[in-house]
C-alpha atoms as a PDB file:
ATOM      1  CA  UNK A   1     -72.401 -41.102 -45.291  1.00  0.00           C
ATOM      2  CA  UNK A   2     -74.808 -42.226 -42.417  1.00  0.00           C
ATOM      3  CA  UNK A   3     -78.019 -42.302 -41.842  1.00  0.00           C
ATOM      4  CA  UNK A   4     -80.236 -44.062 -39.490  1.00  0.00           C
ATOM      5  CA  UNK A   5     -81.609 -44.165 -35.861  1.00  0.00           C
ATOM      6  CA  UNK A   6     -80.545 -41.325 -34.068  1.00  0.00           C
ATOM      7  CA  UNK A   7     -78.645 -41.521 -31.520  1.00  0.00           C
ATOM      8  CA  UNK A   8     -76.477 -39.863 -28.237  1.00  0.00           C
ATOM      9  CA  UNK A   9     -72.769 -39.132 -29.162  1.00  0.00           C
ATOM     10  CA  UNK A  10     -73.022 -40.816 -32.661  1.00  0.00           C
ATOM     11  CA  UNK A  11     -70.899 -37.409 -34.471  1.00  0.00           C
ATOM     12  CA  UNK A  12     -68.172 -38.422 -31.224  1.00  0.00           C
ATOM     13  CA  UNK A  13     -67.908 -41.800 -32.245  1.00  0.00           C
ATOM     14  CA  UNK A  14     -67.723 -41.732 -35.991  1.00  0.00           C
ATOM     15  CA  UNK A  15     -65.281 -38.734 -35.635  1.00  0.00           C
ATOM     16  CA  UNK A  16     -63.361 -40.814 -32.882  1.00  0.00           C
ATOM     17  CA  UNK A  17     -62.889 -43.879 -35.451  1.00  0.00           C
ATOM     18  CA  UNK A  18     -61.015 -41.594 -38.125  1.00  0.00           C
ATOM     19  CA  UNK A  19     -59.266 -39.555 -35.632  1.00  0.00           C
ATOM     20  CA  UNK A  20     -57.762 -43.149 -34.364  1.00  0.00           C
ATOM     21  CA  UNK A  21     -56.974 -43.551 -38.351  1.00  0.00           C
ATOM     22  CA  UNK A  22     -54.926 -41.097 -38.692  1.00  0.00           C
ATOM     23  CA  UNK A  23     -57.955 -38.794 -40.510  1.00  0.00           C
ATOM     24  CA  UNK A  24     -59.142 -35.846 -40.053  1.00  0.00           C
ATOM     25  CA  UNK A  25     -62.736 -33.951 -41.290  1.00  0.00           C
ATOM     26  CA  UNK A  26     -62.620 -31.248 -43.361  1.00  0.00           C
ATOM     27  CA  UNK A  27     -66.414 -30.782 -43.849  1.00  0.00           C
ATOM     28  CA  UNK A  28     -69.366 -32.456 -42.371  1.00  0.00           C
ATOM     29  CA  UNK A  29     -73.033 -32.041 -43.015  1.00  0.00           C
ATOM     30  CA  UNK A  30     -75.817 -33.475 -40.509  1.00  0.00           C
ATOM     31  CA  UNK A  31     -79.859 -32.778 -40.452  1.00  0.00           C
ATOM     32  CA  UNK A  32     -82.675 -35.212 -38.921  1.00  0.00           C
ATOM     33  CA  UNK A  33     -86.452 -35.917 -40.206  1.00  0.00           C
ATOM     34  CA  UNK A  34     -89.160 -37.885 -38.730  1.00  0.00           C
ATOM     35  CA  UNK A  35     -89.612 -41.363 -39.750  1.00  0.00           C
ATOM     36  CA  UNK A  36     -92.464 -41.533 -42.816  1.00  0.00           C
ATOM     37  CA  UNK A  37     -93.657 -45.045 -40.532  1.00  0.00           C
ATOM     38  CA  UNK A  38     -93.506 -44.833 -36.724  1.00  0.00           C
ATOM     39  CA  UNK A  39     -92.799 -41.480 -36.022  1.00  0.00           C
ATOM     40  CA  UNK A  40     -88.723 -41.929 -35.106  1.00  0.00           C
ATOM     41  CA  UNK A  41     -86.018 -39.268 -35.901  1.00  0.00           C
ATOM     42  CA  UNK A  42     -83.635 -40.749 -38.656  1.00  0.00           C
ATOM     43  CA  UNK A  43     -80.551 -38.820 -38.236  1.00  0.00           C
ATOM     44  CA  UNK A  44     -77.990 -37.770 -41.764  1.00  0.00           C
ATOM     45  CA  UNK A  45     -74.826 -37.101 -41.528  1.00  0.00           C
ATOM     46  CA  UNK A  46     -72.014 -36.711 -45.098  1.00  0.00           C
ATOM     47  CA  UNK A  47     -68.734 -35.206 -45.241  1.00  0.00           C
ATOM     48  CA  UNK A  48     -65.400 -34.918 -46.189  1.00  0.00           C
ATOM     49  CA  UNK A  49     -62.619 -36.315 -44.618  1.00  0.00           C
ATOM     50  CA  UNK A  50     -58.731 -37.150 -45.352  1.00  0.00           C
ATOM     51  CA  UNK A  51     -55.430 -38.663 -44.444  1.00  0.00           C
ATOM     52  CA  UNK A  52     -52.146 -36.179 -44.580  1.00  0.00           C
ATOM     53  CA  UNK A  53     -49.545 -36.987 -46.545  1.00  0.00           C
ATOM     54  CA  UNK A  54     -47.551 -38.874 -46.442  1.00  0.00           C
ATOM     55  CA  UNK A  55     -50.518 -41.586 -44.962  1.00  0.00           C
ATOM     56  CA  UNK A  56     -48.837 -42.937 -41.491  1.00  0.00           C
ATOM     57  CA  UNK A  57     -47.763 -46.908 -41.687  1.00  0.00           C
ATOM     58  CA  UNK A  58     -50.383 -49.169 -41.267  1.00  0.00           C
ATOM     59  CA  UNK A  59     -52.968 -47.054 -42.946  1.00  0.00           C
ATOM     60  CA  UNK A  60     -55.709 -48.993 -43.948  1.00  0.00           C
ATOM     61  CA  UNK A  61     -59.061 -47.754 -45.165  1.00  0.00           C
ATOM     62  CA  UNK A  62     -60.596 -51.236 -45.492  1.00  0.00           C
ATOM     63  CA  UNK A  63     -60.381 -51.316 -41.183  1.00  0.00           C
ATOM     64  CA  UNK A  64     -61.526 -48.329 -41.100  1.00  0.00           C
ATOM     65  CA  UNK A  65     -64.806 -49.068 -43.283  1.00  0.00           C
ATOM     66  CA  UNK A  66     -64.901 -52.296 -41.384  1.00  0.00           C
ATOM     67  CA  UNK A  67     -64.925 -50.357 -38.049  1.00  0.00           C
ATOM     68  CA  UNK A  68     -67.418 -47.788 -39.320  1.00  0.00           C
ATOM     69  CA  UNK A  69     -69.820 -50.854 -40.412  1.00  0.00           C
ATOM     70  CA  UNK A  70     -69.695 -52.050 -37.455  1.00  0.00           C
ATOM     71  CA  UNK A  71     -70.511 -48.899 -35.397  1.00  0.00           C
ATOM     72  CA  UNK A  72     -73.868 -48.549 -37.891  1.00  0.00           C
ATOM     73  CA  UNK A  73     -74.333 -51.950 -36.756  1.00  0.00           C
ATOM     74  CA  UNK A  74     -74.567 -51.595 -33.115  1.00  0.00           C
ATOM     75  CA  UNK A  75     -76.623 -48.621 -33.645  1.00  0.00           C
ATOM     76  CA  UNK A  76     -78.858 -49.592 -35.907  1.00  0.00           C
ATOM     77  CA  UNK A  77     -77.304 -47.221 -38.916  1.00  0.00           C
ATOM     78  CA  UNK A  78     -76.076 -47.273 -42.183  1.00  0.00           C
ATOM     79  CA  UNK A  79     -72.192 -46.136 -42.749  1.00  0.00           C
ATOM     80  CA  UNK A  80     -70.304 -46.060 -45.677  1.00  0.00           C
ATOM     81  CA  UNK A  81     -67.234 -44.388 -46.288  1.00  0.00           C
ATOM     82  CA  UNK A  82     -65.915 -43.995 -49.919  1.00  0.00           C
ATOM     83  CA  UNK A  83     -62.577 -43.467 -51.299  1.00  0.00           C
ATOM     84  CA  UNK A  84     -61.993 -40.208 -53.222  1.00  0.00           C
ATOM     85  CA  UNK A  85     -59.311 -38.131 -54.635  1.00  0.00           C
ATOM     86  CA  UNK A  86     -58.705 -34.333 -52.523  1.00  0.00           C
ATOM     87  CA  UNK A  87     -61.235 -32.359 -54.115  1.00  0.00           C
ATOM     88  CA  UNK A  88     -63.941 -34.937 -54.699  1.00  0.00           C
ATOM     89  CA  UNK A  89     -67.257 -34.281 -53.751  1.00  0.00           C
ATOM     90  CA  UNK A  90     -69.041 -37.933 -53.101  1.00  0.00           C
ATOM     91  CA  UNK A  91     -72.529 -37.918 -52.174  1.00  0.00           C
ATOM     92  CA  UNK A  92     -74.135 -41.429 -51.859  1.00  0.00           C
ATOM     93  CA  UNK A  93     -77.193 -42.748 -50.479  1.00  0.00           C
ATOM     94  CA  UNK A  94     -77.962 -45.302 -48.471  1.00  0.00           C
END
């Protein structure tokens, strides 16, 4: 889940991160509303997204959370990925 500024290429680069994981995104969500104070667009994006099996060596989802953190960081968002079973739904907010 992110949500946040809004900002040029952020889909790329949070879809970038996985694809360098060895992930892929089955479903993705995103919408944008107007700041209630000072009139910015926050921008929301949730989805799905998995590893094949079996999960390449070296897979670690604790990097990738790490890198997605830090993303949010640099532009001023909140990402969190969570780990889920295939056919979870996970919805969390931020």
């Amino acid at each position: 889940l992110l949500k946040g500024a809004d900002n040029a290429g952020i889909v790329h680069r949070v879809a970038s991160i996985l694809a360098n994981n060895g992930m892929s995104i089955d479903k993705m969500e995103t919408s944008d509303e107007i700041a209630p104070h000072g009139g910015t667009t926050l921008f929301k994006m949730s989805g799905i997204a998995h590893a094949y099996e079996p999960v390449a060596a070296g897979f670690d989802a604790e990097k990738i959370k790490i890198q997605l953190r830090s993303l949010g960081d640099e532009l001023n968002c909140d990402i969190d990925m969570v780990d889920g079973k295939p056919g979870d739904m996970v919805s969390k907010t931020t």
